[in-house]
C-alpha atoms as a PDB file:
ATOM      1  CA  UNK A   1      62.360  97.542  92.463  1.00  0.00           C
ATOM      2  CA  UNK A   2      62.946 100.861  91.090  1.00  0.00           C
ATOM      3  CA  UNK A   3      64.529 100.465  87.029  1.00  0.00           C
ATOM      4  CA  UNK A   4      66.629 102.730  85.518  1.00  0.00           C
ATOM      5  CA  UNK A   5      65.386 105.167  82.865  1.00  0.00           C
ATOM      6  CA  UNK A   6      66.780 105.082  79.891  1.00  0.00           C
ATOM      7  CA  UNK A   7      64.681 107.353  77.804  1.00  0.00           C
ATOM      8  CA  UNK A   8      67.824 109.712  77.047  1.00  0.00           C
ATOM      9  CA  UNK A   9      69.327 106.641  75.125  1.00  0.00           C
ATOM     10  CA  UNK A  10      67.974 104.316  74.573  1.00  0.00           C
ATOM     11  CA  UNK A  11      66.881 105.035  71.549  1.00  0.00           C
ATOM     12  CA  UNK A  12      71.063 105.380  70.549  1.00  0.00           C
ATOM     13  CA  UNK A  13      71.586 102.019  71.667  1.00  0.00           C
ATOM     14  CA  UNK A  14      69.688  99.021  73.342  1.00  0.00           C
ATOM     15  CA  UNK A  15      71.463  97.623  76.220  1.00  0.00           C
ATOM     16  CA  UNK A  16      69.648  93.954  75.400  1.00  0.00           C
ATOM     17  CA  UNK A  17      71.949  94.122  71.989  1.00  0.00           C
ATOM     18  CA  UNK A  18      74.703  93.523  74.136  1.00  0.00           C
ATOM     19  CA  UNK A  19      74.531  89.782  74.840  1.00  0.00           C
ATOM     20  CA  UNK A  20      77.942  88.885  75.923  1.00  0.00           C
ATOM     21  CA  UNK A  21      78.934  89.317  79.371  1.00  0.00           C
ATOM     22  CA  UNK A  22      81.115  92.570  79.876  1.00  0.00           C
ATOM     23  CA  UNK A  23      85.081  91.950  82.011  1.00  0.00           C
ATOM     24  CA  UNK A  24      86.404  94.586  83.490  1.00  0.00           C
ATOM     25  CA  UNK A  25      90.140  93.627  84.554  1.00  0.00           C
ATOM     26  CA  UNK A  26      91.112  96.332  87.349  1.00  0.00           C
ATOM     27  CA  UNK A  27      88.927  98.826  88.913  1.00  0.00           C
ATOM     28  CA  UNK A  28      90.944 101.864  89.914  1.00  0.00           C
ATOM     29  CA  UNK A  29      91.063 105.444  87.756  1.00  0.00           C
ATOM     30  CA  UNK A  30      90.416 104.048  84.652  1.00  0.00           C
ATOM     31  CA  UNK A  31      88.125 100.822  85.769  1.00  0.00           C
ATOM     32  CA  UNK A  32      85.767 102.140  87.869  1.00  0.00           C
ATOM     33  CA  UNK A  33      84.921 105.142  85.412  1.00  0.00           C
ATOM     34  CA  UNK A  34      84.749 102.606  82.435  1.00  0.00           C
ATOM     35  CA  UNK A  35      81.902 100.411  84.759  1.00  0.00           C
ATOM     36  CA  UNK A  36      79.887 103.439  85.756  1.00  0.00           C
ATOM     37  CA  UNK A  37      80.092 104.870  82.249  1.00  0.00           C
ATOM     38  CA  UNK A  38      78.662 101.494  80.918  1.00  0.00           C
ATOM     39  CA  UNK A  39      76.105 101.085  84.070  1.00  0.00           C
ATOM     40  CA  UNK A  40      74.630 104.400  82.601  1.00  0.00           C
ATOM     41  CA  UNK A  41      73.904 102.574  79.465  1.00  0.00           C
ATOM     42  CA  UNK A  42      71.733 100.038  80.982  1.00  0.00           C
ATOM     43  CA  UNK A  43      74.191  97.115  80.743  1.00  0.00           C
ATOM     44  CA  UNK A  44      74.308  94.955  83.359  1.00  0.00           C
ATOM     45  CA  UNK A  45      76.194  91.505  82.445  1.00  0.00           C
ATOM     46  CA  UNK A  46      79.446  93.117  83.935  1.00  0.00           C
ATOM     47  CA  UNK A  47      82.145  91.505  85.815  1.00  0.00           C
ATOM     48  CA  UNK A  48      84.534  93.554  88.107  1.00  0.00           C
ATOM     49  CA  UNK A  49      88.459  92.374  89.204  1.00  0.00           C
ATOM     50  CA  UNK A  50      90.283  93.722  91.457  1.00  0.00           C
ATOM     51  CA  UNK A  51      91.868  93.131  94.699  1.00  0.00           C
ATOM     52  CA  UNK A  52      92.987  96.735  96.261  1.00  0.00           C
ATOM     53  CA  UNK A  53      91.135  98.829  98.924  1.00  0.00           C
ATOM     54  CA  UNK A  54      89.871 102.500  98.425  1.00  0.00           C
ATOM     55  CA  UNK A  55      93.142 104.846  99.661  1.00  0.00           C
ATOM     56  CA  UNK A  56      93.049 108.954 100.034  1.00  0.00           C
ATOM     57  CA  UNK A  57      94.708 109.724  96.610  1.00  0.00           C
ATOM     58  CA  UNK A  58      92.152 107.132  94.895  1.00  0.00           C
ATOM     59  CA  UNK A  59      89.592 109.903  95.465  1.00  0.00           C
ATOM     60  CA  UNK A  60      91.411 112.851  92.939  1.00  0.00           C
ATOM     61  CA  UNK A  61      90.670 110.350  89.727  1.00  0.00           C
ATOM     62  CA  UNK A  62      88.674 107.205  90.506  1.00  0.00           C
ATOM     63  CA  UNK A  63      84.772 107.378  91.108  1.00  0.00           C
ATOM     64  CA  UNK A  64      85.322 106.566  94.893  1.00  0.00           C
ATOM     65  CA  UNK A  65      84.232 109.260  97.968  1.00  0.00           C
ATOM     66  CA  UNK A  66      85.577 109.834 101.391  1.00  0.00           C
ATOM     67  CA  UNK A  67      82.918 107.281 102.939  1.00  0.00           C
ATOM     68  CA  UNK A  68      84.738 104.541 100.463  1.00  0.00           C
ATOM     69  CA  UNK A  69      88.561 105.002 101.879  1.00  0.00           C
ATOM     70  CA  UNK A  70      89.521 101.397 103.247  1.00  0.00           C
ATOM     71  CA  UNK A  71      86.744  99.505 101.725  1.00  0.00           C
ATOM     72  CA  UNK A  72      87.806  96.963  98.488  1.00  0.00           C
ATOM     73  CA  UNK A  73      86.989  98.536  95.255  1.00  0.00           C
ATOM     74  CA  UNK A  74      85.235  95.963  93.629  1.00  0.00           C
ATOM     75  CA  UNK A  75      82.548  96.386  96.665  1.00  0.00           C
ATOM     76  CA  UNK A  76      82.290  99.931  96.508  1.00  0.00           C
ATOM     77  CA  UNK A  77      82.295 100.116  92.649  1.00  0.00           C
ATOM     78  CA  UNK A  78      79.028  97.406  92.590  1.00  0.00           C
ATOM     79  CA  UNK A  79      77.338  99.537  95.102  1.00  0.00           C
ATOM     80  CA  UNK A  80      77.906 102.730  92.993  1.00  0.00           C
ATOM     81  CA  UNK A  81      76.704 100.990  89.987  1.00  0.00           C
ATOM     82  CA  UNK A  82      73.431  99.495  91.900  1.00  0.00           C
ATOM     83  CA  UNK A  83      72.744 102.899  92.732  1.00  0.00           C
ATOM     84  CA  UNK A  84      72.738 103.987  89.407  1.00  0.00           C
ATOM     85  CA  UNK A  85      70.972 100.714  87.883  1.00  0.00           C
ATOM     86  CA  UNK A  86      69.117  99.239  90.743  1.00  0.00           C
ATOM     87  CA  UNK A  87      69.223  95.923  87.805  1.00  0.00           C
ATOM     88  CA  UNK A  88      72.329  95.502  88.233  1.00  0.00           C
ATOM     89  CA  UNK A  89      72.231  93.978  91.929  1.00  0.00           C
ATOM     90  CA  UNK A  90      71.701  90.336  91.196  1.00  0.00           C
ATOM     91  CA  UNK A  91      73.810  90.203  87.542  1.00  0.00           C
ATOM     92  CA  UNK A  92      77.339  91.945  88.311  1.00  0.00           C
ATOM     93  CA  UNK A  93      79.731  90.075  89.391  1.00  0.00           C
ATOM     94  CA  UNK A  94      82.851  90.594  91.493  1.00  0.00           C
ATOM     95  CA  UNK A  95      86.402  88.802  91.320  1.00  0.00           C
ATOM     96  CA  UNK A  96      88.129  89.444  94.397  1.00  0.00           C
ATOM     97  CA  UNK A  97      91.327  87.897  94.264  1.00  0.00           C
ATOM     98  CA  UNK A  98      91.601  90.494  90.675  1.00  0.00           C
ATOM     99  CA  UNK A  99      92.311  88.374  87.601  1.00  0.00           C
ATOM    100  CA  UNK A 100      93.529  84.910  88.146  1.00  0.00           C
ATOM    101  CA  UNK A 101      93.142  83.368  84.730  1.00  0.00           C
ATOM    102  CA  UNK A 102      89.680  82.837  84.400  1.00  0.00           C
ATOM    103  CA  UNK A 103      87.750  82.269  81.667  1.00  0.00           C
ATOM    104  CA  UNK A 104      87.267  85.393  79.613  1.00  0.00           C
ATOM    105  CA  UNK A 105      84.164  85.777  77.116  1.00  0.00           C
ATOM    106  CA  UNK A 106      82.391  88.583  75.107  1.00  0.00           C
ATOM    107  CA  UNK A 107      84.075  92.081  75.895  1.00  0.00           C
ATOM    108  CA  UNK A 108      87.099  92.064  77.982  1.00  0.00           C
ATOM    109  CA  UNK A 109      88.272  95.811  79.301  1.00  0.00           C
ATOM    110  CA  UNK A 110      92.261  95.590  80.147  1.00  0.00           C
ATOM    111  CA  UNK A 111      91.972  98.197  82.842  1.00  0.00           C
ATOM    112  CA  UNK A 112      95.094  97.160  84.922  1.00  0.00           C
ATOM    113  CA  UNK A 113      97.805  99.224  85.960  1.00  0.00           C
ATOM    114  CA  UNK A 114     100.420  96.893  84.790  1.00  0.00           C
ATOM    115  CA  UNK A 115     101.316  96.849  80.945  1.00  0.00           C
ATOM    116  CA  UNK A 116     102.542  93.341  81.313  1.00  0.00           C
ATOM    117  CA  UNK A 117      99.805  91.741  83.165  1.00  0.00           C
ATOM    118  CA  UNK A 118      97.384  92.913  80.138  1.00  0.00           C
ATOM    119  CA  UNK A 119      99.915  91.469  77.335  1.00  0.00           C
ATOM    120  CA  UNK A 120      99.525  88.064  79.471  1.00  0.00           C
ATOM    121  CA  UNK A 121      96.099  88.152  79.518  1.00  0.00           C
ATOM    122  CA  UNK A 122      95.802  89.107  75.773  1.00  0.00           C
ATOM    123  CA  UNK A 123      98.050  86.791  74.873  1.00  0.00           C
ATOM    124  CA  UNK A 124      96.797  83.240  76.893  1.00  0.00           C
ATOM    125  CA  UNK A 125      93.336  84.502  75.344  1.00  0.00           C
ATOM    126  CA  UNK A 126      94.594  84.983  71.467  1.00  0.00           C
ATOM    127  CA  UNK A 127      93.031  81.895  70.366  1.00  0.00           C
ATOM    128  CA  UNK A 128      89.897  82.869  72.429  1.00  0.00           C
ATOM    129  CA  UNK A 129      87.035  82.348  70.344  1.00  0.00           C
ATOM    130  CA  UNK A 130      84.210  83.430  72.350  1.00  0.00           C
ATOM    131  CA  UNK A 131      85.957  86.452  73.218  1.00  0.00           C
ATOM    132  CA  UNK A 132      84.373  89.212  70.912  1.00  0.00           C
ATOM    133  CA  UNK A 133      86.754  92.510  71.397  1.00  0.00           C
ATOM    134  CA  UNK A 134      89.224  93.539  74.099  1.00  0.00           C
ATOM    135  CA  UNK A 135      90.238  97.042  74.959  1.00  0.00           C
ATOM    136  CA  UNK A 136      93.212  98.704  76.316  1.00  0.00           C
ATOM    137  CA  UNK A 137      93.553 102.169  77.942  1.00  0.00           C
ATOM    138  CA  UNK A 138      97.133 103.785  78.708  1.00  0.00           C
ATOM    139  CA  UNK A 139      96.687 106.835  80.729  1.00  0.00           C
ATOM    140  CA  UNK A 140      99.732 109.392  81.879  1.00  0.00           C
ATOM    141  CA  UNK A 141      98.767 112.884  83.094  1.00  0.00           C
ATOM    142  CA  UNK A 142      97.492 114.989  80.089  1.00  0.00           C
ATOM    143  CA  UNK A 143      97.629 112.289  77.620  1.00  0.00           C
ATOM    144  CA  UNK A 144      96.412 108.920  76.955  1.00  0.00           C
ATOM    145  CA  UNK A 145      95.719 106.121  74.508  1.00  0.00           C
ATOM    146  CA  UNK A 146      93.058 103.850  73.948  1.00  0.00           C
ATOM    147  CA  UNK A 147      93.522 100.425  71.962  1.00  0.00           C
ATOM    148  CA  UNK A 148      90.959  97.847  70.455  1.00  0.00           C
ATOM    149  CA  UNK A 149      90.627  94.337  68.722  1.00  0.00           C
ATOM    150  CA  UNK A 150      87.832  92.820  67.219  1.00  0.00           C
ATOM    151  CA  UNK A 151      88.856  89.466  68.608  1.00  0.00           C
ATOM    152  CA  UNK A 152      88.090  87.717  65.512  1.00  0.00           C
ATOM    153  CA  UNK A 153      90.372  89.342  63.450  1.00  0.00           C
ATOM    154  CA  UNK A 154      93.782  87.846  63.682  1.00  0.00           C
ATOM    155  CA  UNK A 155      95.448  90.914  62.626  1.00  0.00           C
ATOM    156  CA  UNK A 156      93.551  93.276  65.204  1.00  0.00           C
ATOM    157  CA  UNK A 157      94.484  90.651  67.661  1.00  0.00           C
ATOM    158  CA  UNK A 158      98.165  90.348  66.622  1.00  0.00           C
ATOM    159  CA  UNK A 159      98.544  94.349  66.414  1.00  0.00           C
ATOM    160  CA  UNK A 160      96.628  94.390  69.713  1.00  0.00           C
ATOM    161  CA  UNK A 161      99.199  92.458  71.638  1.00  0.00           C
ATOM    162  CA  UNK A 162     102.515  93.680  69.912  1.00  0.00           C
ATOM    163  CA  UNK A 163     101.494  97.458  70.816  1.00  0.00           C
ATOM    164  CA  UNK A 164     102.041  95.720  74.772  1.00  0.00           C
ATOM    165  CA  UNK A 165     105.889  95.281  73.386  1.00  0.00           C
ATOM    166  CA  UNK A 166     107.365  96.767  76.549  1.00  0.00           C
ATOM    167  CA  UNK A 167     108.204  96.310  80.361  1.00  0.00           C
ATOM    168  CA  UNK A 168     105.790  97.302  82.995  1.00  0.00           C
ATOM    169  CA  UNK A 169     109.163  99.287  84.366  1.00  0.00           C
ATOM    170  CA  UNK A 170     109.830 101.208  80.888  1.00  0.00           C
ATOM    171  CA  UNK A 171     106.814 102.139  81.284  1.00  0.00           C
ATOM    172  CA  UNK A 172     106.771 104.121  84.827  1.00  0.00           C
ATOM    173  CA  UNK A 173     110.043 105.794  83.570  1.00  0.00           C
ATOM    174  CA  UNK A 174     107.895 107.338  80.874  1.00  0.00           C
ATOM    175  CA  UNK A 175     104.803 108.034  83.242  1.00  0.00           C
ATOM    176  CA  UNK A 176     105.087 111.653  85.196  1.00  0.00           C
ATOM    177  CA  UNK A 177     105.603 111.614  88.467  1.00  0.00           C
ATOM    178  CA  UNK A 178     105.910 113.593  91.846  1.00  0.00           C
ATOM    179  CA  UNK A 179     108.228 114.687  93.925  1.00  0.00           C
ATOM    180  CA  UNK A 180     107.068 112.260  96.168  1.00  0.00           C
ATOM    181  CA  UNK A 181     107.225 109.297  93.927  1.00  0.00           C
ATOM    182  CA  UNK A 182     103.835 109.417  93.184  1.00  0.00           C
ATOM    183  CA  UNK A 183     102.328 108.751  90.044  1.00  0.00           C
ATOM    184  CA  UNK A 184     100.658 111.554  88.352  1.00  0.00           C
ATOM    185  CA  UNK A 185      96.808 111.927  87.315  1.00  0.00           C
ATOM    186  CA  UNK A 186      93.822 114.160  86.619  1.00  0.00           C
ATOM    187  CA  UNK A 187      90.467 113.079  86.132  1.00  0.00           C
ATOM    188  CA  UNK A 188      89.371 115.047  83.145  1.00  0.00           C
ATOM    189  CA  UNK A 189      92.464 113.032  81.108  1.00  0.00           C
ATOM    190  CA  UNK A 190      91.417 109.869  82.503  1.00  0.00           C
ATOM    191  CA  UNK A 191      87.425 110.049  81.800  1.00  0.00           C
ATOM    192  CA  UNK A 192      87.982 111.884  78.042  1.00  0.00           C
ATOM    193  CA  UNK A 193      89.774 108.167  77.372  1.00  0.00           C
ATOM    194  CA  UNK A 194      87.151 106.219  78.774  1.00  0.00           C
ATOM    195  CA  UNK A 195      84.511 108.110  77.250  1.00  0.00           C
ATOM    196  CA  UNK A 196      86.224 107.546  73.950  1.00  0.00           C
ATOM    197  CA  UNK A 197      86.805 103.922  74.895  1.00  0.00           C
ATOM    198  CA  UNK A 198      83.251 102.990  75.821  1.00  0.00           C
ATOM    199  CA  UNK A 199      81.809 104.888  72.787  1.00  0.00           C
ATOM    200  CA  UNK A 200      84.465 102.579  70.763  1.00  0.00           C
ATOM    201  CA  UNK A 201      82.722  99.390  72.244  1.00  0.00           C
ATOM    202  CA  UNK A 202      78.918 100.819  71.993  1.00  0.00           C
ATOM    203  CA  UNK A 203      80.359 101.346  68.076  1.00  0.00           C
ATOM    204  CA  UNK A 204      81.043  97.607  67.807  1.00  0.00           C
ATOM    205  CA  UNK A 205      78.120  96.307  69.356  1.00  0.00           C
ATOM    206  CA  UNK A 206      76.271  98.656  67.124  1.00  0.00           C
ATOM    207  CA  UNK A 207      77.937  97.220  64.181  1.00  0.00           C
ATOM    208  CA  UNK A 208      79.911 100.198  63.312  1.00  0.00           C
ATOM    209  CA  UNK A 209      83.322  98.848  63.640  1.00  0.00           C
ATOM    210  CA  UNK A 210      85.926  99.736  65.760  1.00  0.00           C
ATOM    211  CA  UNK A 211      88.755 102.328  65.690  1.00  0.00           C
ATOM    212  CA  UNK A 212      91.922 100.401  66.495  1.00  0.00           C
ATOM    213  CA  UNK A 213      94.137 103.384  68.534  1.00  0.00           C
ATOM    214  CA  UNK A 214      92.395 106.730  69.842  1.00  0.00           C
ATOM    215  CA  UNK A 215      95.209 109.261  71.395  1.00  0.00           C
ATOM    216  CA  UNK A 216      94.462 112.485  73.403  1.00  0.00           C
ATOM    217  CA  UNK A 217      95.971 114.942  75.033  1.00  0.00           C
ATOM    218  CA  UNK A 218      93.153 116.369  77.206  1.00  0.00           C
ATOM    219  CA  UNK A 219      94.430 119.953  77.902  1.00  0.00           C
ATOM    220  CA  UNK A 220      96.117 120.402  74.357  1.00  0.00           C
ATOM    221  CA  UNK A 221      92.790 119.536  73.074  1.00  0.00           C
ATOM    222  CA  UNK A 222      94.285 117.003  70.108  1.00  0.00           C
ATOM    223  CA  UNK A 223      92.546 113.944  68.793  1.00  0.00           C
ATOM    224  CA  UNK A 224      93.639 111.376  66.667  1.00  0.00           C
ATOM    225  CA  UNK A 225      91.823 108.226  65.844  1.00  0.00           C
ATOM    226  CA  UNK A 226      92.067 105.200  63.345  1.00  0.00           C
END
């Protein structure tokens, strides 16, 4: 079975100094590029939720193609990966029914399009030892935000969850939208975040720390980070 190479990085970080097992909660724009960005890194202890199919307007800003319209997400996005990291195959797993309270451990990405669905989940898994750091991504057209805990710091934790301190509906009354009804997005916003979001987690496993809240806007060019 073919392996992939991993001369480019590998020497930047070591996929086997990732122990934990890797969630991904919610694999649409910003899920599926968060798995294939971490597939490139060798990891392979990855678990996908989700429960939608591939549509048309998937294809402007998710990592889905024409030939993937009407299959489930969490299928396609396994294949993709297993094309990338032939590895992965036998060790990623798939949650098809999306999250349904299971057991959470290691790194936990809160990739869902529904702000209060990820304050549940962060909050039935505060006390979660064995849950090393969760991370949050916010996404609008050209701007987004990207928040972290190291799970075993109560006050990361408690920050984590009070920045969720809204309604899922406040929320789409802040996001841009069509004239259609339809929720704006561009891919370049959406992969500068997850870019920034995975480098955040290689950081931690690294032993670098984390930055708590990154914000961009991606066609204003402006970075913050803390």
């Amino acid at each position: 079975m073919a392996t992939l190479n991993l001369s480019k990085s590998y020497d930047f970080f070591k996929p086997e100094d990732c122990t934990e097992r890797i969630h991904v909660i919610g694999c649409g724009s910003v899920g599926s590029t968060v798995a294939e960005l971490l597939s490139r890194f060798g990891l392979t202890k990855i678990t996908l939720y989700d429960f939608d199919i591939v549509e048309p307007k998937n294809l402007a800003n998710q990592m889905f193609r024409q030939e993937h319209i009407g299959k489930p997400k969490i299928e396609v996005l396994s294949e993709l990966m297993t094309e990338i990291n032939p590895e992965i195959t036998t060790i990623v797993k798939t949650e098809s029914e999306g999250y349904t309270a299971q057991r959470l451990s290691g790194y936990v990405f809160l990739c869902v399009d529904n702000i209060e669905l990820r304050r549940e989940i962060a909050t039935a898994n505060r006390d979660n030892t064995y849950i090393k750091a969760m991370f949050d991504f916010r996404t609008r057209l050209t701007d987004a935000q990207h928040y972290a805990a190291d799970w075993s710091d109560t006050k990361q934790v408690t920050d984590f969850i009070n920045s969720m301190n809204f309604t899922h509906n406040e929320a789409v009354a802040e996001t841009p939208m069509s004239a259609c009804n339809v929720t704006l997005s561009v891919a370049p916003t959406v992969r500068i975040i997850c870019s920034l979001g995975v480098a955040n987690f290689v950081n931690f496993v690294k032993g670098n720390g984390l930055k708590k809240f990154i914000q961009i806007d991606a066609f204003n060019f402006i970075l913050d980070a803390f």
